[in-house]
Protein backbone atom coordinates (compact mmCIF):
# COMPACT_ATOMS: atom_id res chain seq x y z
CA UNK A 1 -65.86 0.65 13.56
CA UNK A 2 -66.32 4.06 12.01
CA UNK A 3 -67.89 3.94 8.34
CA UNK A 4 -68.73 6.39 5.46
CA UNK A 5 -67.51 9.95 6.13
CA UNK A 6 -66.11 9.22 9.36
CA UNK A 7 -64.10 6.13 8.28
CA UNK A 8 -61.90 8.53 5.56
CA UNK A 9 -61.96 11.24 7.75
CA UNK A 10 -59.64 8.46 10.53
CA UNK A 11 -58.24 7.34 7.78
CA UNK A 12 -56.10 4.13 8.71
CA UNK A 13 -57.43 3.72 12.15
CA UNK A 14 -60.67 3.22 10.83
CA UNK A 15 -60.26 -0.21 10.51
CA UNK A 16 -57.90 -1.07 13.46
CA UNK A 17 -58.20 -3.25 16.69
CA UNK A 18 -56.63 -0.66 18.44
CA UNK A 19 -59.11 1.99 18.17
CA UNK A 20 -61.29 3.55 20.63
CA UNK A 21 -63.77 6.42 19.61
CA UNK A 22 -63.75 8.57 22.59
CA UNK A 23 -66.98 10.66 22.42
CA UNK A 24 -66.70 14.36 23.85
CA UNK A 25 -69.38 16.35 25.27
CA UNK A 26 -69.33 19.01 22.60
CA UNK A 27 -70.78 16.05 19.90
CA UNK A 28 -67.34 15.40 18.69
CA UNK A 29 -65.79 12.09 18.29
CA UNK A 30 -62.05 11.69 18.93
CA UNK A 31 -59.56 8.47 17.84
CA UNK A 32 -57.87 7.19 20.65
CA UNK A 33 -54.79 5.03 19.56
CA UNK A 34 -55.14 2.45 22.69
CA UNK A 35 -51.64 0.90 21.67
CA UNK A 36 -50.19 3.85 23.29
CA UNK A 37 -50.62 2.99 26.63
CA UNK A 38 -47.94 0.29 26.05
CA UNK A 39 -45.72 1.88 23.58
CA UNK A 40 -44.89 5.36 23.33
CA UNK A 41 -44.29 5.11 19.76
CA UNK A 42 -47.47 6.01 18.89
CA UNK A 43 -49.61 8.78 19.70
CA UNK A 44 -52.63 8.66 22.21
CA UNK A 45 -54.55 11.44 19.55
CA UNK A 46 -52.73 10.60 15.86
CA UNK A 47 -53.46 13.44 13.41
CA UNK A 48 -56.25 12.11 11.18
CA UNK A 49 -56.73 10.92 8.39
CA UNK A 50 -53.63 8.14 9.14
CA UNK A 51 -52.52 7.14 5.94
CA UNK A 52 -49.35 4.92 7.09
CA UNK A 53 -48.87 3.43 10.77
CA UNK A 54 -46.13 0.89 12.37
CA UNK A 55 -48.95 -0.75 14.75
CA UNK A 56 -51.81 -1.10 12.50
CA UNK A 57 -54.06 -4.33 12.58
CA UNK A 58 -56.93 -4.72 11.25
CA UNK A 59 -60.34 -5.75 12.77
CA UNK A 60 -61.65 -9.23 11.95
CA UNK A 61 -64.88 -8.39 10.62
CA UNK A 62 -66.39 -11.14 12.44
CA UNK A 63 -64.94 -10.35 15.67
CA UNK A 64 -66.03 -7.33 18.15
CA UNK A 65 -64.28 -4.70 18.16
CA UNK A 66 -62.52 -2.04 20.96
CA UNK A 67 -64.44 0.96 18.54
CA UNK A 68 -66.96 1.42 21.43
């Protein structure tokens, strides 16, 4: 799960199950929605920082997350 600048820069997705930071070889760190592969609802890139979203749920802070 992304924290400090990172966390307000995703916004939202910062603290959901569905996240997956997908890290690109140019050091840059992209938010993959991984809900989208089921429902096409929701954007496989969302514009960050998500402030409101349908399909949010938020990690169980004692569970591990998909945020590899």
């Amino acid at each position: 799960m992304p924290t400090g600048p990172e966390a307000a820069r995703a916004g939202l997705c910062a603290r959901c199950v569905w996240l997956r930071r997908v890290p690109s070889s140019r050091d840059q760190i992209y938010y993959l929605c991984e809900r989208s592969a089921s429902d096409p609802r929701f954007r496989r890139y969302p514009i960050l920082p998500v402030a409101r979203c349908s399909g949010f749920e938020a990690v169980d802070p004692g569970a591990g997350t998909l945020g590899g």
